[in-house]
N, C-alpha and C. Protein backbone atom coordinates (compact mmCIF):
# COMPACT_ATOMS: atom_id res chain seq x y z
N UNK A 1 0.83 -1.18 0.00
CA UNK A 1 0.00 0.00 0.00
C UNK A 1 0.88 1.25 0.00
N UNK A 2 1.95 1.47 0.83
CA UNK A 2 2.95 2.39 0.86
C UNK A 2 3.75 2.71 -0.37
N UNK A 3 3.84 1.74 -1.36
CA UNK A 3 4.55 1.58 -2.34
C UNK A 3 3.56 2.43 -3.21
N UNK A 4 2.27 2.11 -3.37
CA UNK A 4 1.16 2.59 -4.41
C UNK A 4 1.16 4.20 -3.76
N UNK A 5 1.11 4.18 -2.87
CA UNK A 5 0.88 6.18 -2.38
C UNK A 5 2.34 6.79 -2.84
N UNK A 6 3.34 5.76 -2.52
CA UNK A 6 4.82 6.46 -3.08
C UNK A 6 4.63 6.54 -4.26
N UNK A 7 4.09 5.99 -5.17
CA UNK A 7 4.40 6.56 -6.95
C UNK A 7 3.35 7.00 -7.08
N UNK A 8 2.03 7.16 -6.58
CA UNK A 8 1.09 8.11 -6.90
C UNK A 8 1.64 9.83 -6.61
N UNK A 9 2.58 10.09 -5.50
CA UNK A 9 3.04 10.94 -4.64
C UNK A 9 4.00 11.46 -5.77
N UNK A 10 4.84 10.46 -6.51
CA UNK A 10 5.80 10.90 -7.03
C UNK A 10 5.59 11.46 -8.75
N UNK A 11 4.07 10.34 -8.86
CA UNK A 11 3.03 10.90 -10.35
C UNK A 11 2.78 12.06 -9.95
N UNK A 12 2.27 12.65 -9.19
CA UNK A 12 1.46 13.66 -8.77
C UNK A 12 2.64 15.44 -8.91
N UNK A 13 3.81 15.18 -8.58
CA UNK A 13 4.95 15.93 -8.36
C UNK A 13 5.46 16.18 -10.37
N UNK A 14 5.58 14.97 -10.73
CA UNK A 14 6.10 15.42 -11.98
C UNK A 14 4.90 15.90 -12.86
N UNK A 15 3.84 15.80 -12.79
CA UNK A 15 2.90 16.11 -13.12
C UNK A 15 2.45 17.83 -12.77
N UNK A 16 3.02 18.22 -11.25
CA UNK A 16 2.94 19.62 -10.96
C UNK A 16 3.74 20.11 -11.95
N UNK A 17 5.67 19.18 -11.38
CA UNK A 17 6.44 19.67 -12.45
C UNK A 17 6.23 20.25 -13.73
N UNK A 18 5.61 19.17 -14.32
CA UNK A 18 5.58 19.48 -15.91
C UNK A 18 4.26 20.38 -16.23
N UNK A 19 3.44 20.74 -16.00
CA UNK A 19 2.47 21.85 -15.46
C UNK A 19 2.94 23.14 -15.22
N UNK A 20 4.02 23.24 -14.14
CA UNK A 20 4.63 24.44 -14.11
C UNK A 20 5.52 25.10 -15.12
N UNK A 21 6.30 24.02 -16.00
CA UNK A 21 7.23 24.54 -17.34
C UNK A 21 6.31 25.05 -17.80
N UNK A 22 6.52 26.69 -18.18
CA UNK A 22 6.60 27.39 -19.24
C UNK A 22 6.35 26.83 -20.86
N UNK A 23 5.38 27.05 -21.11
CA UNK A 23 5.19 26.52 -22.77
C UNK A 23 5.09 25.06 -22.73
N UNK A 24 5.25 24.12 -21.79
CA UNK A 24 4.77 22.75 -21.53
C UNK A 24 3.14 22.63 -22.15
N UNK A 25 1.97 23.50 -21.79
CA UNK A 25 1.15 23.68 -22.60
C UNK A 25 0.33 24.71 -22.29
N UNK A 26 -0.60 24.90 -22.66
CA UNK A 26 -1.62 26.26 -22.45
C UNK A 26 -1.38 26.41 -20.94
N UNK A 27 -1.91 28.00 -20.73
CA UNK A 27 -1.71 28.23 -19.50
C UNK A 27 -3.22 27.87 -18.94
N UNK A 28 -4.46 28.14 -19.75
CA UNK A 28 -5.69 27.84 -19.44
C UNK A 28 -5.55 26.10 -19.20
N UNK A 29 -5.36 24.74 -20.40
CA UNK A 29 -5.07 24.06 -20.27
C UNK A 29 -4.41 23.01 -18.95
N UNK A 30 -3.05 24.39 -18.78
CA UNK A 30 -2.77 23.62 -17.65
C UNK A 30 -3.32 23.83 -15.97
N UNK A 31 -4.19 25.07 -16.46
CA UNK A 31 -4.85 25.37 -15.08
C UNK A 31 -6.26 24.45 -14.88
N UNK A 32 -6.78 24.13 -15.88
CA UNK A 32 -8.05 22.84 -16.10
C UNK A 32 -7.60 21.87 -15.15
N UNK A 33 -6.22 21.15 -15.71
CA UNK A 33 -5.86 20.13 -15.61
C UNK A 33 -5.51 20.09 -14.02
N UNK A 34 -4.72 20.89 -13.64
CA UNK A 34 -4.67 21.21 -12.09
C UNK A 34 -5.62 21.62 -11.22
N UNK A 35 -6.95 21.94 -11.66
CA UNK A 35 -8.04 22.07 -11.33
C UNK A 35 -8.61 20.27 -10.89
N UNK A 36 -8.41 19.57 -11.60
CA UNK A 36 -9.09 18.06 -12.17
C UNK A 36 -8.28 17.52 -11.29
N UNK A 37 -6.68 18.03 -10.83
CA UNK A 37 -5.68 17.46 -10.24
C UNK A 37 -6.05 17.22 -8.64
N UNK A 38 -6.58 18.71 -8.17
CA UNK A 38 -6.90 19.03 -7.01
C UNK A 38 -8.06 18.16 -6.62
N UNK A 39 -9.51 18.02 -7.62
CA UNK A 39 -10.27 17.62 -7.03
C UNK A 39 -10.15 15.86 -7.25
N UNK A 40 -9.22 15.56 -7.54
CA UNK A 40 -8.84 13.81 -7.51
C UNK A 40 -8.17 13.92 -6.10
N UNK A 41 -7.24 14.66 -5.96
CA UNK A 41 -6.11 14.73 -4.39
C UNK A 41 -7.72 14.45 -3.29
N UNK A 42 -8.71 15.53 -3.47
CA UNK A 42 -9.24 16.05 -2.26
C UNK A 42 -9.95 14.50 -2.39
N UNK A 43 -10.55 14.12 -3.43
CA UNK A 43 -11.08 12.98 -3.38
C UNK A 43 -10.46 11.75 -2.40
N UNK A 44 -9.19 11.51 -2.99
CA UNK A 44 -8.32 10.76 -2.51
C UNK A 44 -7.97 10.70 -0.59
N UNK A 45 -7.85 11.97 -0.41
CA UNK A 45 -7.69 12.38 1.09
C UNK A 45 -9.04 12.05 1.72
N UNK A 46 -10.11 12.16 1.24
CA UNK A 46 -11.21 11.96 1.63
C UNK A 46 -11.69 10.60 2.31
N UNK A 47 -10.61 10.01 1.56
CA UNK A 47 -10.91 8.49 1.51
C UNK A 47 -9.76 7.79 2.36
N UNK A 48 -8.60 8.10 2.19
CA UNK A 48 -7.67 8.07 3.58
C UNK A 48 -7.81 8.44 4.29
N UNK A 49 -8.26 9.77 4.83
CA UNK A 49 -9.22 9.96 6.07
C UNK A 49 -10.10 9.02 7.05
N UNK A 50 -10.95 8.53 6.41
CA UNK A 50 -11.38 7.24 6.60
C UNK A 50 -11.22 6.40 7.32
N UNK A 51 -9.81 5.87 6.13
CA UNK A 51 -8.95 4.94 6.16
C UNK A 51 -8.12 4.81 7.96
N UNK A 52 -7.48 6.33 7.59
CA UNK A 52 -7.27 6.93 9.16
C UNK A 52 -7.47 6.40 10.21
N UNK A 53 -9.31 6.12 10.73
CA UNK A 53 -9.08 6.25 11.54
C UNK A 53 -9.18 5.23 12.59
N UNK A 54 -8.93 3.96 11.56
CA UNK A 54 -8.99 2.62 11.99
C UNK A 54 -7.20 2.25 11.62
N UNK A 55 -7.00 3.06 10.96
CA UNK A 55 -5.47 2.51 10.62
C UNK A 55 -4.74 3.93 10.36
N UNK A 56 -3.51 3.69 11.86
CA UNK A 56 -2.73 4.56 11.87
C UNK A 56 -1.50 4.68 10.88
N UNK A 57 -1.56 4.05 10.41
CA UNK A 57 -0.22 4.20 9.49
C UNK A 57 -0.67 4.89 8.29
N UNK A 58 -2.35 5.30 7.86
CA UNK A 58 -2.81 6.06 7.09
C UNK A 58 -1.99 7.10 6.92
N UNK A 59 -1.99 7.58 7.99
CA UNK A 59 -1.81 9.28 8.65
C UNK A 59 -0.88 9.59 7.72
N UNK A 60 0.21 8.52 7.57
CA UNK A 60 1.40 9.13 6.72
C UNK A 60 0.67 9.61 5.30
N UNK A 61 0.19 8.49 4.54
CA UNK A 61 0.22 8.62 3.62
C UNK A 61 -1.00 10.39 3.55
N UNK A 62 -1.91 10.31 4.68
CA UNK A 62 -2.71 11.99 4.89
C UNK A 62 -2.08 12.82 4.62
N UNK A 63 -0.54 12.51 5.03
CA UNK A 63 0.19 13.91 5.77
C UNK A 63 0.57 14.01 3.70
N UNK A 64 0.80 13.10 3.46
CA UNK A 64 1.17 13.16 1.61
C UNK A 64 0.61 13.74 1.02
N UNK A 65 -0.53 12.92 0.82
CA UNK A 65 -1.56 14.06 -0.29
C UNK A 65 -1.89 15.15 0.32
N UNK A 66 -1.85 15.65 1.64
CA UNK A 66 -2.48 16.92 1.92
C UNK A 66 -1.35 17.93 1.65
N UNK A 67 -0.36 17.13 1.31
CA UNK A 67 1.32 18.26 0.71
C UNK A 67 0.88 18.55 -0.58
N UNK A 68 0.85 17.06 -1.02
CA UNK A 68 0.64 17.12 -2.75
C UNK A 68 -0.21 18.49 -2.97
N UNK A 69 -1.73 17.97 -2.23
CA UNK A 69 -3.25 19.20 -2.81
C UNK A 69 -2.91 20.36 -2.63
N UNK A 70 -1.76 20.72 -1.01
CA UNK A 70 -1.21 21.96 -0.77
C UNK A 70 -0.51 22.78 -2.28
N UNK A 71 0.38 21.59 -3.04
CA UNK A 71 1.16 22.20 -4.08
C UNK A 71 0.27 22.46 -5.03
N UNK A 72 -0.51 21.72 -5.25
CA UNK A 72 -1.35 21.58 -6.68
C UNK A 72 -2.51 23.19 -6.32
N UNK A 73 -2.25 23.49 -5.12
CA UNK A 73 -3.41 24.74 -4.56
C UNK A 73 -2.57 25.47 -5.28
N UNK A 74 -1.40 25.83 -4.52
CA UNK A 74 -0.34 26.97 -5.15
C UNK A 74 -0.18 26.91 -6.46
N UNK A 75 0.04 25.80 -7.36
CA UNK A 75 0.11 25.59 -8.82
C UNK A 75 -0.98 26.44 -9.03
N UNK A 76 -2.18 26.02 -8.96
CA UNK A 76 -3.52 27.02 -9.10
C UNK A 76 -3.47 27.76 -9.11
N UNK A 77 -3.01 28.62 -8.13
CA UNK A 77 -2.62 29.94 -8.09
C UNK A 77 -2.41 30.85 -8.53
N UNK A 78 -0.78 30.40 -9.23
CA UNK A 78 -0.09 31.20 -10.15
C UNK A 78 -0.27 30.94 -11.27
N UNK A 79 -1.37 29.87 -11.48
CA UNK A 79 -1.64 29.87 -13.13
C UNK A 79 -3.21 30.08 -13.52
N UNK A 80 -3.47 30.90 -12.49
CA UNK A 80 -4.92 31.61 -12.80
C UNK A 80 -4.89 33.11 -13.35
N UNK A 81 -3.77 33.60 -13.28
CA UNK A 81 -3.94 35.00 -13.84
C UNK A 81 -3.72 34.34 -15.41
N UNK A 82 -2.93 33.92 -15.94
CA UNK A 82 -2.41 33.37 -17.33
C UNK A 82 -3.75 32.69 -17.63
N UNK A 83 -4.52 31.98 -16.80
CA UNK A 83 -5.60 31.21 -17.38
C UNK A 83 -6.41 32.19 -18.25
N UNK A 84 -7.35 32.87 -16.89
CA UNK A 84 -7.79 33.76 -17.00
C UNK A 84 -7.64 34.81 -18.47
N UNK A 85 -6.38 34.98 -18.71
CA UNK A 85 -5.69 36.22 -19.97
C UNK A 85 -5.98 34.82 -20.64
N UNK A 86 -5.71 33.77 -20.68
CA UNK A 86 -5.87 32.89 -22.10
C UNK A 86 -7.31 32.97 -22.38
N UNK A 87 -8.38 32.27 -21.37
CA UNK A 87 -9.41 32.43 -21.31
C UNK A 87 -10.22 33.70 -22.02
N UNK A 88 -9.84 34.76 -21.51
CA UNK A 88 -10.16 36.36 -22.12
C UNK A 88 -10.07 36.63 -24.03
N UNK A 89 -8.71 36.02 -24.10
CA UNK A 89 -8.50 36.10 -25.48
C UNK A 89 -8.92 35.41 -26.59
N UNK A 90 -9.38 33.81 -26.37
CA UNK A 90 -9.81 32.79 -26.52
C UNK A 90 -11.18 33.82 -26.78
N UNK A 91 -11.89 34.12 -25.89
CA UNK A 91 -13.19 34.52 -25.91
C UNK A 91 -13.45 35.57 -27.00
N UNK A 92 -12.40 36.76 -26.73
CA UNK A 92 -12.23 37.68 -27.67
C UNK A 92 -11.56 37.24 -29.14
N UNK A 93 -10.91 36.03 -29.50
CA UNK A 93 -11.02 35.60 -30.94
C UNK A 93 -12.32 35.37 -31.73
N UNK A 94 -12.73 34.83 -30.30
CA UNK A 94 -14.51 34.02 -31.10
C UNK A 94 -15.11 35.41 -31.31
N UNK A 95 -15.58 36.15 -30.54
CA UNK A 95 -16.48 37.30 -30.71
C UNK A 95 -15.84 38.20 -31.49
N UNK A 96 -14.13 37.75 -32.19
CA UNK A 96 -14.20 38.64 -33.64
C UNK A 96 -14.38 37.78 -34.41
N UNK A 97 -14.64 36.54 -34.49
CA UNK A 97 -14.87 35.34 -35.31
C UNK A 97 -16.26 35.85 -35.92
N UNK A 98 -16.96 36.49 -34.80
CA UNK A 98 -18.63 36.12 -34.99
C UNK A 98 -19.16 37.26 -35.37
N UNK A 99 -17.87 38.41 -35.26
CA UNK A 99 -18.37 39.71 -35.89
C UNK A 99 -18.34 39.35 -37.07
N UNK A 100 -17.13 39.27 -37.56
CA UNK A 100 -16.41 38.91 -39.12
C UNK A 100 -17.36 38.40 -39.92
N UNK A 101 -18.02 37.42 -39.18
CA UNK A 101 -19.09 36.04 -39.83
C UNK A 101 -20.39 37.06 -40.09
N UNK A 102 -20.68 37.81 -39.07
CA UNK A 102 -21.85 38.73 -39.21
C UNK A 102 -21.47 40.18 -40.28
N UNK A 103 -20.43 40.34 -40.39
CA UNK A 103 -20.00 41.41 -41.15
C UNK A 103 -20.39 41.03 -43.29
N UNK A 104 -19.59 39.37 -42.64
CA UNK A 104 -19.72 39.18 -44.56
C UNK A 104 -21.47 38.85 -44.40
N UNK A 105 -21.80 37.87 -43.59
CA UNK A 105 -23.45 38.11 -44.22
C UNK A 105 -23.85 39.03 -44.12
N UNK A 106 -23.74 40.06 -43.83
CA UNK A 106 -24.57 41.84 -43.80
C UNK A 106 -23.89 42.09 -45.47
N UNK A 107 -22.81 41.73 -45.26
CA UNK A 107 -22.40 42.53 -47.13
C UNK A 107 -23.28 41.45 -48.07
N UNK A 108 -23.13 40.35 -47.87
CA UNK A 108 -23.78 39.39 -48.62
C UNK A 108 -25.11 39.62 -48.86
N UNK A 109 -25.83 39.70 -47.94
CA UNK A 109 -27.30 40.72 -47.94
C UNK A 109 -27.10 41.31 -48.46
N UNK A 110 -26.68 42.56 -48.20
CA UNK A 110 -26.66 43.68 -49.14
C UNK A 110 -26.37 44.02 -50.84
N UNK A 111 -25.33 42.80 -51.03
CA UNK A 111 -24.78 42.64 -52.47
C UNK A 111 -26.11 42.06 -53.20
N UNK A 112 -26.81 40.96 -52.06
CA UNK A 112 -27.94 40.00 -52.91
C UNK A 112 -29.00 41.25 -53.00
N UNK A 113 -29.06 42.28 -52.06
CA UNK A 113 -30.09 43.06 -52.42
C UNK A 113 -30.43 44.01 -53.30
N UNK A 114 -28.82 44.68 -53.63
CA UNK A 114 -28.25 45.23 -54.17
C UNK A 114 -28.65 44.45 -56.40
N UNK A 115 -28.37 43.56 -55.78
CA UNK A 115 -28.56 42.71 -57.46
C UNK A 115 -29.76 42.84 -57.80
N UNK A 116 -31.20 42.74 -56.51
CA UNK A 116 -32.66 41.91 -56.78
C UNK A 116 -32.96 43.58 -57.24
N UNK A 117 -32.06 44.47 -56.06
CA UNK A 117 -32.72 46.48 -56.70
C UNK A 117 -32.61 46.38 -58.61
N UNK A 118 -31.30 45.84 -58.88
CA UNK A 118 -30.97 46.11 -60.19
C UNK A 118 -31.92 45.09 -61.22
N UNK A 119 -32.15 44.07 -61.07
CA UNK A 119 -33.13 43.32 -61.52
C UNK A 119 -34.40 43.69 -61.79
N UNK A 120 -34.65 44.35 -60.87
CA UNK A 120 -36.23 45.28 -60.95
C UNK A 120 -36.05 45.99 -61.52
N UNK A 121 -34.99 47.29 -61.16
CA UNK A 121 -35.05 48.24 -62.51
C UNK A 121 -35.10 48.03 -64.02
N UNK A 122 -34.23 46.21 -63.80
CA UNK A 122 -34.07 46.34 -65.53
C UNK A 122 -35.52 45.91 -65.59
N UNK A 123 -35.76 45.31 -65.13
CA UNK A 123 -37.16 44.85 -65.29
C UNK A 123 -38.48 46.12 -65.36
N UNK A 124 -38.29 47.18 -64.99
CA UNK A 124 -38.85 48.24 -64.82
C UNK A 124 -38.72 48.83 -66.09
N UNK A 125 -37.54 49.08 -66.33
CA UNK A 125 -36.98 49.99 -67.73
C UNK A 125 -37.28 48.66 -69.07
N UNK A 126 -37.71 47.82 -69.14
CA UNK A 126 -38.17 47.12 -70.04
C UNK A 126 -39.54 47.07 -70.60
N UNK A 127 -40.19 47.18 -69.41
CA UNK A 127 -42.01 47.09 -69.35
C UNK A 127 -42.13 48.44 -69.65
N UNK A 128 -41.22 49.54 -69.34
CA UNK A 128 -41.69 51.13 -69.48
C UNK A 128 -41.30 51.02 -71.03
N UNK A 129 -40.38 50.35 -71.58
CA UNK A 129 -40.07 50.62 -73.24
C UNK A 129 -41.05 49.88 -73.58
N UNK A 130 -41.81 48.62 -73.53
CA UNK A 130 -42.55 47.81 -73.84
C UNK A 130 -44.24 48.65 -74.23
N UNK A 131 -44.44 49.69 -73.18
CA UNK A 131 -45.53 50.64 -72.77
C UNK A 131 -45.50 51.43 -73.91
N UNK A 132 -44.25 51.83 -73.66
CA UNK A 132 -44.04 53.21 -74.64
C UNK A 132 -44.32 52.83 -76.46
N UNK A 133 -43.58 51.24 -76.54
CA UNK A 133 -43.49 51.26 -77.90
C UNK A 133 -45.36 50.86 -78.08
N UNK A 134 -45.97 50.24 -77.35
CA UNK A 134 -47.32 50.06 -77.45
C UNK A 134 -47.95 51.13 -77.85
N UNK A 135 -47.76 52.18 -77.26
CA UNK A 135 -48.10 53.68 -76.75
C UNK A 135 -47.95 54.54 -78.67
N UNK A 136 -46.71 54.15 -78.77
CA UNK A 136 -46.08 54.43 -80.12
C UNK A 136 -46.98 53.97 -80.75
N UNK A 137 -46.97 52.86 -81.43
CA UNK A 137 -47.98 51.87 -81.97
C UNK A 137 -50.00 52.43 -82.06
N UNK A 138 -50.06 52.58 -80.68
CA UNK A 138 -51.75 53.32 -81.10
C UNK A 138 -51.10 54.53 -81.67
N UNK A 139 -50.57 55.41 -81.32
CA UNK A 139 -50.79 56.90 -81.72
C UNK A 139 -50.65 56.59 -83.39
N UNK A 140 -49.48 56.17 -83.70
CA UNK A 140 -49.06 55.44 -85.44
C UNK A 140 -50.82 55.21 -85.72
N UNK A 141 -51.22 54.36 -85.30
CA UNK A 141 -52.82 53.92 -85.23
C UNK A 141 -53.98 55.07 -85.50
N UNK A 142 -53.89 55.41 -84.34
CA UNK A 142 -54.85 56.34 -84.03
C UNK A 142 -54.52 57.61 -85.69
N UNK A 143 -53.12 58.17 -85.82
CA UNK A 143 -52.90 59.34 -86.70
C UNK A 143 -53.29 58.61 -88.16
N UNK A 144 -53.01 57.13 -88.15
CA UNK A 144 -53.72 56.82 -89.72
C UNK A 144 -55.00 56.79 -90.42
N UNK A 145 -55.32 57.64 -91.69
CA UNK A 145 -56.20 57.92 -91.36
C UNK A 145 -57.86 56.80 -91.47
N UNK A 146 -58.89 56.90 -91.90
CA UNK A 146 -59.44 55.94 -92.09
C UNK A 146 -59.80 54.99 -92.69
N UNK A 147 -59.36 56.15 -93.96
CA UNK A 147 -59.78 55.79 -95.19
C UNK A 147 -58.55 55.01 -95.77
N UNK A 148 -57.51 55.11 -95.20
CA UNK A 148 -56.14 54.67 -95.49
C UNK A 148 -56.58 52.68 -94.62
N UNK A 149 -56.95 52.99 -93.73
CA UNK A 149 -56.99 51.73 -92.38
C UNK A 149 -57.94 50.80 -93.48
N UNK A 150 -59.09 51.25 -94.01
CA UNK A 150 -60.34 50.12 -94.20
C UNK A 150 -59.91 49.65 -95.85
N UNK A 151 -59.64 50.43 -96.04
CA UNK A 151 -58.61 49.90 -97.80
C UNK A 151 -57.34 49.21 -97.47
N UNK A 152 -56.81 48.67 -96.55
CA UNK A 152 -56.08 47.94 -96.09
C UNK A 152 -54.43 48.68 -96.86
N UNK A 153 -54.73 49.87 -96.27
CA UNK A 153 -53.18 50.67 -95.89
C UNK A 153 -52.91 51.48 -97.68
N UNK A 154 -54.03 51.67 -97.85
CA UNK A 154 -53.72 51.97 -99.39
C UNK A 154 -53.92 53.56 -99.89
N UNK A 155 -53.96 54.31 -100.34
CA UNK A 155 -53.61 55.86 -100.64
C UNK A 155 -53.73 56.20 -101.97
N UNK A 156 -54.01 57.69 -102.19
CA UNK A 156 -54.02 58.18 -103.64
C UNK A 156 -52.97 59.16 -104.13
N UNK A 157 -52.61 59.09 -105.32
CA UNK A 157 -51.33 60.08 -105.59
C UNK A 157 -51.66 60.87 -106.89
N UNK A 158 -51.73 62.38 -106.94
CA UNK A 158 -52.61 62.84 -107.88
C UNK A 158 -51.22 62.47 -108.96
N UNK A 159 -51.43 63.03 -110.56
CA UNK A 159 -50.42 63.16 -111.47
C UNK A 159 -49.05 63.61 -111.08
N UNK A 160 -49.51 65.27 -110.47
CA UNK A 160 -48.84 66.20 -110.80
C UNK A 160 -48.51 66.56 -109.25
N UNK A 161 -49.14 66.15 -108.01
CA UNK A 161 -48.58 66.54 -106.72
C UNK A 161 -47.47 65.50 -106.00
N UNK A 162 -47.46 66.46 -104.55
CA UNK A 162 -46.18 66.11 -103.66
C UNK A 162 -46.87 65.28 -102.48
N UNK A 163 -48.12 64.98 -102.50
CA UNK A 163 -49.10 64.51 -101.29
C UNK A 163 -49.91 63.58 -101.79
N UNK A 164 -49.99 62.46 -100.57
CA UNK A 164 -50.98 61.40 -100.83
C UNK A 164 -52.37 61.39 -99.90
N UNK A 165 -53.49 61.20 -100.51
CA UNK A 165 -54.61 61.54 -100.35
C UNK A 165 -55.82 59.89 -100.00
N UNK A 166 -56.66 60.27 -99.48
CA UNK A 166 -57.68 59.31 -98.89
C UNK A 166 -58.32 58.59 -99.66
N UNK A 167 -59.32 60.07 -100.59
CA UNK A 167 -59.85 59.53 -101.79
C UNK A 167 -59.09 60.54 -103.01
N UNK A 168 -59.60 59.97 -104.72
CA UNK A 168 -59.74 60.28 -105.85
C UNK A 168 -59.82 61.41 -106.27
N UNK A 169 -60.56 62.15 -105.18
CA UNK A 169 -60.66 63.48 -105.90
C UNK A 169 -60.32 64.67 -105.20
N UNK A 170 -59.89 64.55 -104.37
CA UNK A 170 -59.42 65.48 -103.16
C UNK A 170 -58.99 67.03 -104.13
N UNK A 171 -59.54 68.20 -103.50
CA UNK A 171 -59.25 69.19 -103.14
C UNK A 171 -58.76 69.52 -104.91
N UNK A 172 -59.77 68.78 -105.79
CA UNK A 172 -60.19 69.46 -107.59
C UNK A 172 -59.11 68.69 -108.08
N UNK A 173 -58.52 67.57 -107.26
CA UNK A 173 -57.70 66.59 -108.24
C UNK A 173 -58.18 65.32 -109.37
N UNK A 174 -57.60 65.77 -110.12
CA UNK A 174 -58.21 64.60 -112.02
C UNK A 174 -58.52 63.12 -111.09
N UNK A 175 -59.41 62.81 -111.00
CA UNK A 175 -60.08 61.44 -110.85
C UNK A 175 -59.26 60.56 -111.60
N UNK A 176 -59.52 60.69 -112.79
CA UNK A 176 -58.88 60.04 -114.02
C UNK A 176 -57.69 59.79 -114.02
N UNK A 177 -56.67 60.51 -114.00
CA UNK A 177 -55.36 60.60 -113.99
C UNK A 177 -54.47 60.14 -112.31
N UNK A 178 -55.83 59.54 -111.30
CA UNK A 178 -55.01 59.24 -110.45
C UNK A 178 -55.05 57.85 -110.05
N UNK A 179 -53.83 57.38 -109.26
CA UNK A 179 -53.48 56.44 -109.33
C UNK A 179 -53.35 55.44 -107.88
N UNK A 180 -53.91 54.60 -107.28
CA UNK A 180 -53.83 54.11 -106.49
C UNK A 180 -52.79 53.17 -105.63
N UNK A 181 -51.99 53.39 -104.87
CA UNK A 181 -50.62 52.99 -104.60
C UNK A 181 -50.37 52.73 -102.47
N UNK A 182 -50.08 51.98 -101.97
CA UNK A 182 -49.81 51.20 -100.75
C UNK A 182 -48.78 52.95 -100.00
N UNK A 183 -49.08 53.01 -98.74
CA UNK A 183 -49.09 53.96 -97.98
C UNK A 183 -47.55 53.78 -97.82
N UNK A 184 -47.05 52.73 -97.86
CA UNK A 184 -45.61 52.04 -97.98
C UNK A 184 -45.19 52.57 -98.85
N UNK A 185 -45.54 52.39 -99.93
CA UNK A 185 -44.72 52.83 -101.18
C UNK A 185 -44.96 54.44 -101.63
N UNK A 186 -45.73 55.15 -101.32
CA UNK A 186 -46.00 56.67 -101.30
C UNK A 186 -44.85 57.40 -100.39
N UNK A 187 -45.04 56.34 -99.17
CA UNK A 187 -43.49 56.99 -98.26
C UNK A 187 -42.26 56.85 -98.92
N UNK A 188 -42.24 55.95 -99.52
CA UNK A 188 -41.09 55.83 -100.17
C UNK A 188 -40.29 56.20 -101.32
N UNK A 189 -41.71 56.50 -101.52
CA UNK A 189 -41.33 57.54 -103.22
C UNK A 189 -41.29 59.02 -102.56
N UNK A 190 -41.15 59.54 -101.23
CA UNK A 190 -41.33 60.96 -100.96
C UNK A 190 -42.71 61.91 -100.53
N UNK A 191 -43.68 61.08 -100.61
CA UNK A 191 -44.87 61.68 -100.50
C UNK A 191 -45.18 62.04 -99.64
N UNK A 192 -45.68 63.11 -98.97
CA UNK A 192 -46.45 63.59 -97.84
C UNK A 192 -47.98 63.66 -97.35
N UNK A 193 -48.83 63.52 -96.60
CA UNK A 193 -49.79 63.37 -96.34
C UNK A 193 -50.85 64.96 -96.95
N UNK A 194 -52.08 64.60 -97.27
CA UNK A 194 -52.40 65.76 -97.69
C UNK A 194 -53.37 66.18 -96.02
N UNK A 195 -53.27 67.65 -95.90
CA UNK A 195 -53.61 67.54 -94.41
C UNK A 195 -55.25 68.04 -95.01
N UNK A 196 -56.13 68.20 -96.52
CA UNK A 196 -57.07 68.22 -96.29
C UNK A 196 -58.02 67.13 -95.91
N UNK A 197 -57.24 66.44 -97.00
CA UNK A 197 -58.22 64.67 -96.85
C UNK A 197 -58.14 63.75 -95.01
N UNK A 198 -56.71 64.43 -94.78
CA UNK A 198 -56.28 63.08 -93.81
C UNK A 198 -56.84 64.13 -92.19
């Protein structure tokens, strides 16, 4: 039994040891671990206590671990301010982690919203040309005249004038001498509308 408390005694020491080196590992890390250390010791004493008080030769091994938990207290100690600053910074990586993370989805939003604004406009400025050329289209409509619409787009061109006319005889022009010709092809030969007929 003395043998098992001697290398637990002597686990327990290199274990402070190597805990206390510098850069051995985190300072938070190694304050956990000496945390976990302490409450196994107190456990342990708890139970030699006990042990105690039916068997005196306990005591020694009491007087042990209550050195050990003594060291592993002080270990605690001095590696709670370092915890603590690891702890702090640790915390303060994440909460710029989680800004950062909240920063690109706010731009990401904004870029996607930014696209759906431009989408609409084009979509806006399409239906307004779409309107307009409709718009175009009646007035073209509406200014042709009637007599041009029910003769299926067709016009009169006297001999001797610069204007195309509704009917035949417009405004003391030769009946006879005139000639019937597509509203298409009057534009195209130069003709202008006569503004009595139309």
């Amino acid at each position: 039994m003395r043998k098992k408390t001697l290398a637990a005694f002597i686990a327990a020491i290199i274990l402070s040891l190597a805990l206390s080196i510098p850069g051995f590992a985190g300072a938070l890390s190694d304050f956990q671990a000496a945390q976990a250390q302490a409450a196994a010791l107190t456990a342990q004493i708890q139970q030699v206590q006990v042990l105690a008080q039916t068997d005196p030769a306990q005591a020694v091994q009491l007087q042990a671990l209550q050195a050990q938990l003594l060291q592993v207290q002080q270990l605690i100690a001095s590696l709670q301010p370092a915890a603590l600053q690891e702890l702090q910074q640790q915390q303060a990586a994440q909460q710029a982690a989680a800004q950062k993370a909240a920063q690109q989805a706010a731009q990401q939003a904004a870029a996607q919203q930014a696209a759906a604004q431009q989408a609409a406009q084009k979509a806006a400025a399409l239906q307004a040309a779409a309107l307009k050329q409709q718009q175009t289209a009646a007035v073209q409509q509406r200014s042709m005249p009637a007599a041009t619409q029910s003769t299926g787009g067709m016009v009169w061109l006297s001999a001797t004038g610069s204007k195309y006319h509704s009917f035949n005889n417009c405004s003391g022009m030769n009946a006879a001498k005139a000639r019937q010709v597509t509203l298409q092809q009057a534009l195209s030969e130069g003709y202008q509308k006569c503004k009595n007929c139309w």
